[in-house]
PDB file of N, CA and C in Angstrom:
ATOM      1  N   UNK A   1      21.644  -8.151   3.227  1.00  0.00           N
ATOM      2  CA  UNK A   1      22.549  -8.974   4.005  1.00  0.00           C
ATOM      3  C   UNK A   1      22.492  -8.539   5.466  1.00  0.00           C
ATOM      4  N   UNK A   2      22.344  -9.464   6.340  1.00  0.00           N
ATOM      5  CA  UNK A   2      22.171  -8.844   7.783  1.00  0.00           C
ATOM      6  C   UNK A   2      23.678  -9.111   8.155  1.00  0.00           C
ATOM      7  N   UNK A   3      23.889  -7.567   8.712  1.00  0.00           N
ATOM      8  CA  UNK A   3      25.296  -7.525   9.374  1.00  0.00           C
ATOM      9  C   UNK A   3      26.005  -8.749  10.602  1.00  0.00           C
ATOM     10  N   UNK A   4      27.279  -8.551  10.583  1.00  0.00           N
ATOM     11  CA  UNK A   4      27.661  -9.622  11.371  1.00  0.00           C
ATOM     12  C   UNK A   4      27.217  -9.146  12.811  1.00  0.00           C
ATOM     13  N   UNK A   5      27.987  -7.796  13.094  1.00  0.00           N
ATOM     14  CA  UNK A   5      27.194  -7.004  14.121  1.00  0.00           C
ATOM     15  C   UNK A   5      26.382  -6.300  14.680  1.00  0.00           C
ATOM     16  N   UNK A   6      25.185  -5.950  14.971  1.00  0.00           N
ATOM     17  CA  UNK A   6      24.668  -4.932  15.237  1.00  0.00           C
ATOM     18  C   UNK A   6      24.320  -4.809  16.392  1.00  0.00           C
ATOM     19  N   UNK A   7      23.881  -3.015  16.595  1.00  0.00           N
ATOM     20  CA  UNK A   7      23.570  -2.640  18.047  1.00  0.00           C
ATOM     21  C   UNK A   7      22.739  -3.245  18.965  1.00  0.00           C
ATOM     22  N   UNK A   8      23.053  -2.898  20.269  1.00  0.00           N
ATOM     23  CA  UNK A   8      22.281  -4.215  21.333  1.00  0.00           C
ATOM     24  C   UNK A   8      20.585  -3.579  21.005  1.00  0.00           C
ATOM     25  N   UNK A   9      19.691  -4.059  21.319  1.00  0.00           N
ATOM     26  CA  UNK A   9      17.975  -3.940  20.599  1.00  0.00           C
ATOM     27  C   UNK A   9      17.609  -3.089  22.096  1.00  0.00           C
ATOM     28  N   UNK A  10      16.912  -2.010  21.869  1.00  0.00           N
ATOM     29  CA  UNK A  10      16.663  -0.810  22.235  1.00  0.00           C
ATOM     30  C   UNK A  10      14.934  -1.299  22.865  1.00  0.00           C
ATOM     31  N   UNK A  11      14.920  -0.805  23.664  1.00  0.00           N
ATOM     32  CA  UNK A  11      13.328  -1.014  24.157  1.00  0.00           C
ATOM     33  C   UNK A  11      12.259  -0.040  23.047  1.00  0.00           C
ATOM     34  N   UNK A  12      12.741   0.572  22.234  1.00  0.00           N
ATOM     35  CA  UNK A  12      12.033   1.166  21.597  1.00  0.00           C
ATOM     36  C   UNK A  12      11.871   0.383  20.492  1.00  0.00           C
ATOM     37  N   UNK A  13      13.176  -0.444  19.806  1.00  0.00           N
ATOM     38  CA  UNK A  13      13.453  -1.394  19.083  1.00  0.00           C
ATOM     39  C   UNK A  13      12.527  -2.610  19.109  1.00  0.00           C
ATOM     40  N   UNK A  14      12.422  -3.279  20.179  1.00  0.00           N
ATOM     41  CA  UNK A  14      11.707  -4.089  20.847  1.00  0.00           C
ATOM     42  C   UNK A  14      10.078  -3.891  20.670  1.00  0.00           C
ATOM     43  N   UNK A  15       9.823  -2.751  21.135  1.00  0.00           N
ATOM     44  CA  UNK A  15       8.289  -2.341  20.210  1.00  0.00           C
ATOM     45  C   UNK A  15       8.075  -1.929  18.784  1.00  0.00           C
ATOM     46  N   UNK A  16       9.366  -1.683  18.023  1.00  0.00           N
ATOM     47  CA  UNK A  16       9.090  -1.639  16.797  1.00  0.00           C
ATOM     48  C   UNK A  16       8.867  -2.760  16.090  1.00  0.00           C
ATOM     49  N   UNK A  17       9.246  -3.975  16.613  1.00  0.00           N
ATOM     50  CA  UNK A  17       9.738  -5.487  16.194  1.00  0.00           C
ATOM     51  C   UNK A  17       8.182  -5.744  16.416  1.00  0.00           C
ATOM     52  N   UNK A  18       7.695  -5.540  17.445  1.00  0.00           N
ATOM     53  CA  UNK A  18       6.618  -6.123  18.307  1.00  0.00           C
ATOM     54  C   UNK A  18       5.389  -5.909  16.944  1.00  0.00           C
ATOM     55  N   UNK A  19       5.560  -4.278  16.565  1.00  0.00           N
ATOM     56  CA  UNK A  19       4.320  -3.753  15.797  1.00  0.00           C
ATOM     57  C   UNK A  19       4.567  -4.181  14.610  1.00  0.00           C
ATOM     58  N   UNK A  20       6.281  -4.576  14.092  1.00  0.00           N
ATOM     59  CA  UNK A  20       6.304  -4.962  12.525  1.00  0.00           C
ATOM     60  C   UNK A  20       5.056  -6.500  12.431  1.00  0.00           C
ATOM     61  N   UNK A  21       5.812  -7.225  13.802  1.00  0.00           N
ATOM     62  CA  UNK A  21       4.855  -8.602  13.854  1.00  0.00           C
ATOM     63  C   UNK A  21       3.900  -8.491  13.671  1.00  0.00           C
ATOM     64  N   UNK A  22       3.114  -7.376  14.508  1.00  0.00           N
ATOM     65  CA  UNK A  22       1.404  -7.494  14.215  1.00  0.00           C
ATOM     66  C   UNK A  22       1.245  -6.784  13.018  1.00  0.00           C
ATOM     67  N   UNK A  23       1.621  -6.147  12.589  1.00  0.00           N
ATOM     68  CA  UNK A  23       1.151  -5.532  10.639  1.00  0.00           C
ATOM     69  C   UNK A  23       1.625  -6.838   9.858  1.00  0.00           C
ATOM     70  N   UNK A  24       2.324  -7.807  10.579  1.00  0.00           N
ATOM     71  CA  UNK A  24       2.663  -8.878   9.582  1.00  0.00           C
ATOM     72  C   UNK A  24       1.121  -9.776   9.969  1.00  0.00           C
ATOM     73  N   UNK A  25       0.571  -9.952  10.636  1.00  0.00           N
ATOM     74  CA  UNK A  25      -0.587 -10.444  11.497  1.00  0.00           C
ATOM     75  C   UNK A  25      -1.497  -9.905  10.816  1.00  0.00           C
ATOM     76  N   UNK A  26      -1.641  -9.318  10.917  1.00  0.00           N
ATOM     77  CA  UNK A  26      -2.881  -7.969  10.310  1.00  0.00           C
ATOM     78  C   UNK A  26      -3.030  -8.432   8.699  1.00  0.00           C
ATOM     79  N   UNK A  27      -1.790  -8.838   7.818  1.00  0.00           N
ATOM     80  CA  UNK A  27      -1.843  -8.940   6.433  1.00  0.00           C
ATOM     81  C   UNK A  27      -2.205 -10.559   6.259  1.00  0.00           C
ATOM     82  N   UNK A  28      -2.503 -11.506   7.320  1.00  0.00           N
ATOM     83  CA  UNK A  28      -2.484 -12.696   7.344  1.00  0.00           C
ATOM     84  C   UNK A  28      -4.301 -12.859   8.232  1.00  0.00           C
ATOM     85  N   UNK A  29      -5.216 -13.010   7.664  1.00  0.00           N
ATOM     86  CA  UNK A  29      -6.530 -12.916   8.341  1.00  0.00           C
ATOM     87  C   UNK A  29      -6.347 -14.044   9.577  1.00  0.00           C
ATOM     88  N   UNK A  30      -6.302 -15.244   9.341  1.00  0.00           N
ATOM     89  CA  UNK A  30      -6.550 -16.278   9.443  1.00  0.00           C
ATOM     90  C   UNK A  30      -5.703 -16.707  10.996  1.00  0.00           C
ATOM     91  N   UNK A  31      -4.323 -16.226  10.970  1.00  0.00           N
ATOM     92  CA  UNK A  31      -3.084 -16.055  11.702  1.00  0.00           C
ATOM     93  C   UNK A  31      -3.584 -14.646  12.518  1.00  0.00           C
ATOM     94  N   UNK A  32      -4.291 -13.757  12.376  1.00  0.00           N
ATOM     95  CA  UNK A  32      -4.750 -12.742  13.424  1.00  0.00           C
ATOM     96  C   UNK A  32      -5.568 -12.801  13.882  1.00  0.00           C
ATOM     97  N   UNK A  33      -7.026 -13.862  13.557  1.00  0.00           N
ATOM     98  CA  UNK A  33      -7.915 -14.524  14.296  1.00  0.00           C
ATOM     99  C   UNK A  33      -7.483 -15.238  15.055  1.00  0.00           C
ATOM    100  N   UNK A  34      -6.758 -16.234  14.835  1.00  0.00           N
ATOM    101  CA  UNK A  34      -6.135 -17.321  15.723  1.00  0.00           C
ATOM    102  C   UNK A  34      -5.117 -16.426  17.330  1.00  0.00           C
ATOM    103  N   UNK A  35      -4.654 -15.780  16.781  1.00  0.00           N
ATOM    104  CA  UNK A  35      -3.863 -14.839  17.339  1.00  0.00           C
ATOM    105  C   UNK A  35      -4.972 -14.147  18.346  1.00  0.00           C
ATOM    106  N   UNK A  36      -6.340 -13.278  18.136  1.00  0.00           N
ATOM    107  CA  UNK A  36      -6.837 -12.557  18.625  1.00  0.00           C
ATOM    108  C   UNK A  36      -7.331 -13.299  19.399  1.00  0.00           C
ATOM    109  N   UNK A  37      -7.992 -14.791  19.571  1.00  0.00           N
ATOM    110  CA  UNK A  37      -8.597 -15.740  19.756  1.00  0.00           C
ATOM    111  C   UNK A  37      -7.813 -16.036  21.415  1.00  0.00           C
ATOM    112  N   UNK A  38      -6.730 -16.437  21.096  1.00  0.00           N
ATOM    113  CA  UNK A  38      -5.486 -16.403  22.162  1.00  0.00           C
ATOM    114  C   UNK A  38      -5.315 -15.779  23.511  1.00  0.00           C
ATOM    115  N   UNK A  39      -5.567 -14.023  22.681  1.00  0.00           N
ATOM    116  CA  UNK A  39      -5.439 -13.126  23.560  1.00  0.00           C
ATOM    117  C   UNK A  39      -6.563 -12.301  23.680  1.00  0.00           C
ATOM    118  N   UNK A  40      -7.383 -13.450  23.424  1.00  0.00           N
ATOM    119  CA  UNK A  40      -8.916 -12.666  24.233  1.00  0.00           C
ATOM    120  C   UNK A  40      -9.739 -11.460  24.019  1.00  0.00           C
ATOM    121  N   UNK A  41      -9.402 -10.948  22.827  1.00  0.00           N
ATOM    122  CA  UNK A  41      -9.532  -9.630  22.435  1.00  0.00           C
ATOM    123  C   UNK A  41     -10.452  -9.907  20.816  1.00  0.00           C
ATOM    124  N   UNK A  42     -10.964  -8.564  20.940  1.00  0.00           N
ATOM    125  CA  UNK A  42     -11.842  -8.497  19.283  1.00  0.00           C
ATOM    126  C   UNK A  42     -10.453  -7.684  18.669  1.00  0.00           C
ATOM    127  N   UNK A  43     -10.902  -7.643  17.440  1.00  0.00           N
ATOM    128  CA  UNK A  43     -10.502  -6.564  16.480  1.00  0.00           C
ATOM    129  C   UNK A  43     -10.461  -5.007  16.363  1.00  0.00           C
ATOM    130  N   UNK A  44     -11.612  -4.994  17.325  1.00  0.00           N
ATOM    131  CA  UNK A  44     -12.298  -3.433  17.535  1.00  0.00           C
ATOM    132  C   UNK A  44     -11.042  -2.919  18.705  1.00  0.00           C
ATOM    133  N   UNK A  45     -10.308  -3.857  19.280  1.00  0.00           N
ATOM    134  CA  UNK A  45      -9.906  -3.448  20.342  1.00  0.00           C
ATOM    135  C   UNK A  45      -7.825  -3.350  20.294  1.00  0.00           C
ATOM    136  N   UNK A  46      -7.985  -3.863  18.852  1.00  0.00           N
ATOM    137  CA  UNK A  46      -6.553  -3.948  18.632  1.00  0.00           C
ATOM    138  C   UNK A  46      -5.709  -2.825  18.754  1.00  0.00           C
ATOM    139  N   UNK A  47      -6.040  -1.904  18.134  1.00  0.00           N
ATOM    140  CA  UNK A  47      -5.386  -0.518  18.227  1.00  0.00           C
ATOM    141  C   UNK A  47      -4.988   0.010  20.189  1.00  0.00           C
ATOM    142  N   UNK A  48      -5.941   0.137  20.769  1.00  0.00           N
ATOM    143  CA  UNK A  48      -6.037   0.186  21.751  1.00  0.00           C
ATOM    144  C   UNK A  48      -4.871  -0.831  22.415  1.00  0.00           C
ATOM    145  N   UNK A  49      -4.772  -2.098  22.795  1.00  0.00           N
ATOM    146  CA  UNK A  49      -4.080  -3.072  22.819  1.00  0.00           C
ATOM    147  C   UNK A  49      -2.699  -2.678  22.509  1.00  0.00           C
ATOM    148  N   UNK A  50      -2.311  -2.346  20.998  1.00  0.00           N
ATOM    149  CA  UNK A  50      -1.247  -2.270  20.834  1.00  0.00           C
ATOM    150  C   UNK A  50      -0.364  -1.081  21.305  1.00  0.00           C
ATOM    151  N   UNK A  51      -0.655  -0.405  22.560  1.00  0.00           N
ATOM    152  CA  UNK A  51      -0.494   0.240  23.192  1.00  0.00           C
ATOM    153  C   UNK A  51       0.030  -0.132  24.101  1.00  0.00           C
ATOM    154  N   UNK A  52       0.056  -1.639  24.589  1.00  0.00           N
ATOM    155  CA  UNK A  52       0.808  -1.926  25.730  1.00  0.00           C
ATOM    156  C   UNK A  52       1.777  -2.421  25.386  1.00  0.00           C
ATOM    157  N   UNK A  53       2.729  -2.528  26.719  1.00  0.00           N
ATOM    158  CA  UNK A  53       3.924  -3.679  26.664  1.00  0.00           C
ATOM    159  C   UNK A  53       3.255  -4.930  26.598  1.00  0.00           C
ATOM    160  N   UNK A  54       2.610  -5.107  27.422  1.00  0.00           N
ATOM    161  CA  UNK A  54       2.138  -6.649  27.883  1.00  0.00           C
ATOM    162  C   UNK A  54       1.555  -7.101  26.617  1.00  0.00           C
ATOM    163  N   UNK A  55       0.765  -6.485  25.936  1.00  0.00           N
ATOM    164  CA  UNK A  55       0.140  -7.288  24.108  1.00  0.00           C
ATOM    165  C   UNK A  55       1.185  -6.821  23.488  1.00  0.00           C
ATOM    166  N   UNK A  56       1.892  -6.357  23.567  1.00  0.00           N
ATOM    167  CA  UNK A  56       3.410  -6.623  22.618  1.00  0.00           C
ATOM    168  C   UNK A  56       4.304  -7.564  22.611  1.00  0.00           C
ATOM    169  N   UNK A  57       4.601  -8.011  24.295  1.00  0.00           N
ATOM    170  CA  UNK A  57       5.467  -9.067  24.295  1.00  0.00           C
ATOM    171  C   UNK A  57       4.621 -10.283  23.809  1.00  0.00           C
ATOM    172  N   UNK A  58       3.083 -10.471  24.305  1.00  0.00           N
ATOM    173  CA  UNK A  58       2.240 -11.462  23.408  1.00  0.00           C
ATOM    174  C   UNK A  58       2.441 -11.795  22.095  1.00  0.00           C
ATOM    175  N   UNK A  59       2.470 -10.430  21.392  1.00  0.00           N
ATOM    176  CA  UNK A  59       2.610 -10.806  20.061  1.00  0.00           C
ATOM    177  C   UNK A  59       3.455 -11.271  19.596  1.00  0.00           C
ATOM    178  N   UNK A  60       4.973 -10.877  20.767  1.00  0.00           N
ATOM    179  CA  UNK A  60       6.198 -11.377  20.061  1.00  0.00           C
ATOM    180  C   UNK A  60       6.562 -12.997  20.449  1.00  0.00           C
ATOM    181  N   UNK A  61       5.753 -13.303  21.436  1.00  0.00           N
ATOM    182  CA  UNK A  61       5.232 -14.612  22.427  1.00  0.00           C
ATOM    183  C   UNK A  61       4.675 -15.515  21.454  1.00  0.00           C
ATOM    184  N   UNK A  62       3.427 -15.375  20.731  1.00  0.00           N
ATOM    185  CA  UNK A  62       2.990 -15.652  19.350  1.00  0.00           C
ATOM    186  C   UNK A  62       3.808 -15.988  18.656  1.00  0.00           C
ATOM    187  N   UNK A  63       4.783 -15.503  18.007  1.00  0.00           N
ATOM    188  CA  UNK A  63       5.627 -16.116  16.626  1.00  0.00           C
ATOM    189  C   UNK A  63       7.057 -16.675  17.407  1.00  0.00           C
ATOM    190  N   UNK A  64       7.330 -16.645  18.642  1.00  0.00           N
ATOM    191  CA  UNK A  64       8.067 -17.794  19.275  1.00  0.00           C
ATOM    192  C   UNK A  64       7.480 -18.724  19.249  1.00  0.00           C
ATOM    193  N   UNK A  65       6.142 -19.236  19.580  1.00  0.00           N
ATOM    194  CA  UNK A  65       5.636 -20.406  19.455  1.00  0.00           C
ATOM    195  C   UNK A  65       5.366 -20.770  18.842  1.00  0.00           C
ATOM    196  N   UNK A  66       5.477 -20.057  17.371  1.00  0.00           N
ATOM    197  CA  UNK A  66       4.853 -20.266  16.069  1.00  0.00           C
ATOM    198  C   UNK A  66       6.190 -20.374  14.918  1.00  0.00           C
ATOM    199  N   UNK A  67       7.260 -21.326  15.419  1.00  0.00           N
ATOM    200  CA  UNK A  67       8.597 -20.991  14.508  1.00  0.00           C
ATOM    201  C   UNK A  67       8.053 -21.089  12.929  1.00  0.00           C
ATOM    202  N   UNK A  68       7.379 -21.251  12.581  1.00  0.00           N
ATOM    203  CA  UNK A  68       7.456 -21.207  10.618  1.00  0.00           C
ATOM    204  C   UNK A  68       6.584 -20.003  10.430  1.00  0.00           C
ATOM    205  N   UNK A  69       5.856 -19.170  10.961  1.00  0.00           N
ATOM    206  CA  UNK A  69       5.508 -18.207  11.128  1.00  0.00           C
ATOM    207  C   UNK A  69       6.891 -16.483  11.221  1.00  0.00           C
ATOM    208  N   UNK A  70       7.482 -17.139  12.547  1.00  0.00           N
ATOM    209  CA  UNK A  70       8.240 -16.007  12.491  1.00  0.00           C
ATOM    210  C   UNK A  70       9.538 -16.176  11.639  1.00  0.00           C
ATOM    211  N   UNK A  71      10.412 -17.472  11.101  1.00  0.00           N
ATOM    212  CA  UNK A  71      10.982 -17.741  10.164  1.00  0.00           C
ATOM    213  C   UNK A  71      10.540 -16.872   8.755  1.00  0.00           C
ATOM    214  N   UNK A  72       9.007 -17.217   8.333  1.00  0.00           N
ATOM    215  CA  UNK A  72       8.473 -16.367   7.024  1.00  0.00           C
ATOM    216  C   UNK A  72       8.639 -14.656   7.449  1.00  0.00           C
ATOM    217  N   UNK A  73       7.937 -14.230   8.215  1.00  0.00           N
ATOM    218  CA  UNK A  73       8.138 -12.615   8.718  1.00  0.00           C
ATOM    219  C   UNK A  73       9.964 -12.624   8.729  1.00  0.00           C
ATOM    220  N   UNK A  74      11.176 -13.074   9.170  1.00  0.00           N
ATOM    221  CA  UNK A  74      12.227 -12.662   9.580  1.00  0.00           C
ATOM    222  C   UNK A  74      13.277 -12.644   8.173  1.00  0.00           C
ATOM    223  N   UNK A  75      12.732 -13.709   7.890  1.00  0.00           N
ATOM    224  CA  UNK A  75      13.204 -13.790   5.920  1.00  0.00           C
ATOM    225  C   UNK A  75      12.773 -12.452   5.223  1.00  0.00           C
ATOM    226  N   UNK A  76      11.221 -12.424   5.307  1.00  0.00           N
ATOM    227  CA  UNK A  76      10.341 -11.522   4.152  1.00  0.00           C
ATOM    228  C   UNK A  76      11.376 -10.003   4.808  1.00  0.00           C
ATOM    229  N   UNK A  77      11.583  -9.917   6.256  1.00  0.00           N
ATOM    230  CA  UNK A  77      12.128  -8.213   6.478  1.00  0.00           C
ATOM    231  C   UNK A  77      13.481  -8.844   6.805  1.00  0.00           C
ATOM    232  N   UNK A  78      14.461  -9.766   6.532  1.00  0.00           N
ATOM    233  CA  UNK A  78      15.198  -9.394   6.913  1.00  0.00           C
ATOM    234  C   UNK A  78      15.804  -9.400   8.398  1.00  0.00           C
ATOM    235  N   UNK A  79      15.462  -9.845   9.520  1.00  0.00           N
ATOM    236  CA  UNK A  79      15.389  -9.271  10.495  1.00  0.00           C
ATOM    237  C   UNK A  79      16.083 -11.124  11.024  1.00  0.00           C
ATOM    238  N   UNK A  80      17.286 -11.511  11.967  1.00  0.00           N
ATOM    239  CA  UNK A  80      17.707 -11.857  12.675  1.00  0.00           C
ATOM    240  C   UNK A  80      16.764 -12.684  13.560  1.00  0.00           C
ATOM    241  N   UNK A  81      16.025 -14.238  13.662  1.00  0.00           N
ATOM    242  CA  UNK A  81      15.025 -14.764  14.211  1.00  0.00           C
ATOM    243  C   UNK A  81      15.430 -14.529  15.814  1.00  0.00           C
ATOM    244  N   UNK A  82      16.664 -14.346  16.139  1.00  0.00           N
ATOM    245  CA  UNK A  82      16.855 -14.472  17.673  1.00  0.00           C
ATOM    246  C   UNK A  82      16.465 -13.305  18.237  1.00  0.00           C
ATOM    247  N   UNK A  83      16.350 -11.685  17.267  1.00  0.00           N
ATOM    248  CA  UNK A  83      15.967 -10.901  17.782  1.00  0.00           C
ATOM    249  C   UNK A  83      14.507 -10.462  18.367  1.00  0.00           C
ATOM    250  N   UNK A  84      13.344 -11.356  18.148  1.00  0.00           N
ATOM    251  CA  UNK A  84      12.238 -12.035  18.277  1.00  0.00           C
ATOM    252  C   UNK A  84      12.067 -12.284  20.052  1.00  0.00           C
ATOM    253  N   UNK A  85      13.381 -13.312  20.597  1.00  0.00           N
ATOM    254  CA  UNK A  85      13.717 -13.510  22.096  1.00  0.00           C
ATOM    255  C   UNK A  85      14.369 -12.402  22.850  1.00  0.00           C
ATOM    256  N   UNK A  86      14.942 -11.491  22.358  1.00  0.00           N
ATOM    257  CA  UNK A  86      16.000  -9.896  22.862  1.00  0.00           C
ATOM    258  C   UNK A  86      14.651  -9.359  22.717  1.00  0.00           C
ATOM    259  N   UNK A  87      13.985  -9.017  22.052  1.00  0.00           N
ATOM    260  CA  UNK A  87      13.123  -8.020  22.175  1.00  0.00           C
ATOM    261  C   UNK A  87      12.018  -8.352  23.176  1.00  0.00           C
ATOM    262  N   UNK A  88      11.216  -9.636  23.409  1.00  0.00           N
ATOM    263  CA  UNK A  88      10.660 -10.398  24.145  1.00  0.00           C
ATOM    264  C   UNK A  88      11.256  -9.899  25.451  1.00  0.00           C
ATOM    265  N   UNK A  89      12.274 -10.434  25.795  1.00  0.00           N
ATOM    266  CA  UNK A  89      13.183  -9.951  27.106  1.00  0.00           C
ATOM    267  C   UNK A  89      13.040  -8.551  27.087  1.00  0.00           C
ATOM    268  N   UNK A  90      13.264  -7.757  26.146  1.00  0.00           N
ATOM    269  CA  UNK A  90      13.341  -6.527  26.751  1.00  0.00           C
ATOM    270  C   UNK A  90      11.812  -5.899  27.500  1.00  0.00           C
ATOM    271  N   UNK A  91      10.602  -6.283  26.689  1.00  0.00           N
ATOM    272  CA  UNK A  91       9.498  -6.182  27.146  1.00  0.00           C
ATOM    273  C   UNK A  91       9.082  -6.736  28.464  1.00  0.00           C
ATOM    274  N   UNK A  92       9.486  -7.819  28.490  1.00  0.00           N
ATOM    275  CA  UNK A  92       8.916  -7.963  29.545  1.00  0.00           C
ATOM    276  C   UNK A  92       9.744  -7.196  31.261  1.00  0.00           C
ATOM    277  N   UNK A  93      11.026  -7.170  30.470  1.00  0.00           N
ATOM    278  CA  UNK A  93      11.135  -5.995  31.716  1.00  0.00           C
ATOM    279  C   UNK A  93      10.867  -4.848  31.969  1.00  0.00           C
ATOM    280  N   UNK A  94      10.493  -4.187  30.839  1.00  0.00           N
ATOM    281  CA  UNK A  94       9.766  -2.798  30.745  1.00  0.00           C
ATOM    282  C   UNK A  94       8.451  -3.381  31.737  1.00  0.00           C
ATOM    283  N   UNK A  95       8.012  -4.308  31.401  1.00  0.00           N
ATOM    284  CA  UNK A  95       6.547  -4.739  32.128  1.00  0.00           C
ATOM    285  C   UNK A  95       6.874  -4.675  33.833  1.00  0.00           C
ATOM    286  N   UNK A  96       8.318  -5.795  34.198  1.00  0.00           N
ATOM    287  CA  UNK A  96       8.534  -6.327  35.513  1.00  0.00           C
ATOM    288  C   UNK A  96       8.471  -4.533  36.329  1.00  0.00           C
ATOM    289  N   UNK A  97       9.537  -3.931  35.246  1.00  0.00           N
ATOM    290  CA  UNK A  97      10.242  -3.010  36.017  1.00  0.00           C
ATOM    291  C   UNK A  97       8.854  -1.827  36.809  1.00  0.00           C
ATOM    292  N   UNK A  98       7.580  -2.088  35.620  1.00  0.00           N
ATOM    293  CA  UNK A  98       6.528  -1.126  35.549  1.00  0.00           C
ATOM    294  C   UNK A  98       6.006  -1.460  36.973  1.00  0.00           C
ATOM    295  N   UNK A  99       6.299  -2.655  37.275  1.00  0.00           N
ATOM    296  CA  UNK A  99       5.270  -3.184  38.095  1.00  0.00           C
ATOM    297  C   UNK A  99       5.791  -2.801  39.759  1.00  0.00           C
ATOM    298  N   UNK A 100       7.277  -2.529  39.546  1.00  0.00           N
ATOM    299  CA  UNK A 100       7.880  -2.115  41.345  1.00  0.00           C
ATOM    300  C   UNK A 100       7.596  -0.868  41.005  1.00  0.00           C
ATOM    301  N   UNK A 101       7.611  -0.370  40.197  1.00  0.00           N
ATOM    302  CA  UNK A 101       7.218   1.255  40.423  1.00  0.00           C
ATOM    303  C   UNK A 101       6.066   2.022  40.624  1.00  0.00           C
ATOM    304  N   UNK A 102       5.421   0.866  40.767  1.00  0.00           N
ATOM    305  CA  UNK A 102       3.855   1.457  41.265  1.00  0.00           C
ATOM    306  C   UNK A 102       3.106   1.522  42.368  1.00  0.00           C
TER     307      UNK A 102
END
């Protein structure tokens, strides 16, 4: 049962969401080609990739645009579909914020 309340989503949260998506990706061939296809990248290079913010918020970018996709992943774990857009947001300000500090 997902609680009525829970804590506001943690930038760490936000990449955990990010990586559940892509192991949900990863178990779906077809949906991680299409996916890899997207974002321009091989397979060889995923690991690597999933190292950033920026292919994280992608991925979470991916199953926003893909509502019967992230509907199946948010059912199968459980997980709140709006937290999909909070975590999205949080990434990409980890990204904005990366970017004045350099």
């Amino acid at each position: 049962m997902i609680r009525d309340r829970e804590p506001p989503m943690s930038l760490e949260g936000a990449e955990q969401l990010a990586i559940k998506a892509l192991a949900f990706l990863a178990s779906e061939p077809e949906e991680l080609g299409r996916f890899l296809a997207l974002a321009g990248i091989g397979p060889e290079t995923l690991r690597t990739a999933a190292a950033d913010p920026g292919f994280l918020a992608a991925v979470l970018e991916y199953f926003l645009e893909n509502e019967p996709l992230l509907l199946v992943l948010a059912a199968r774990d459980n997980i709140r579909p709006t937290l999909f857009a909070a975590a999205r947001f949080l990434l990409d300000r980890e990204i904005s914020d990366g970017d004045h500090s350099a």
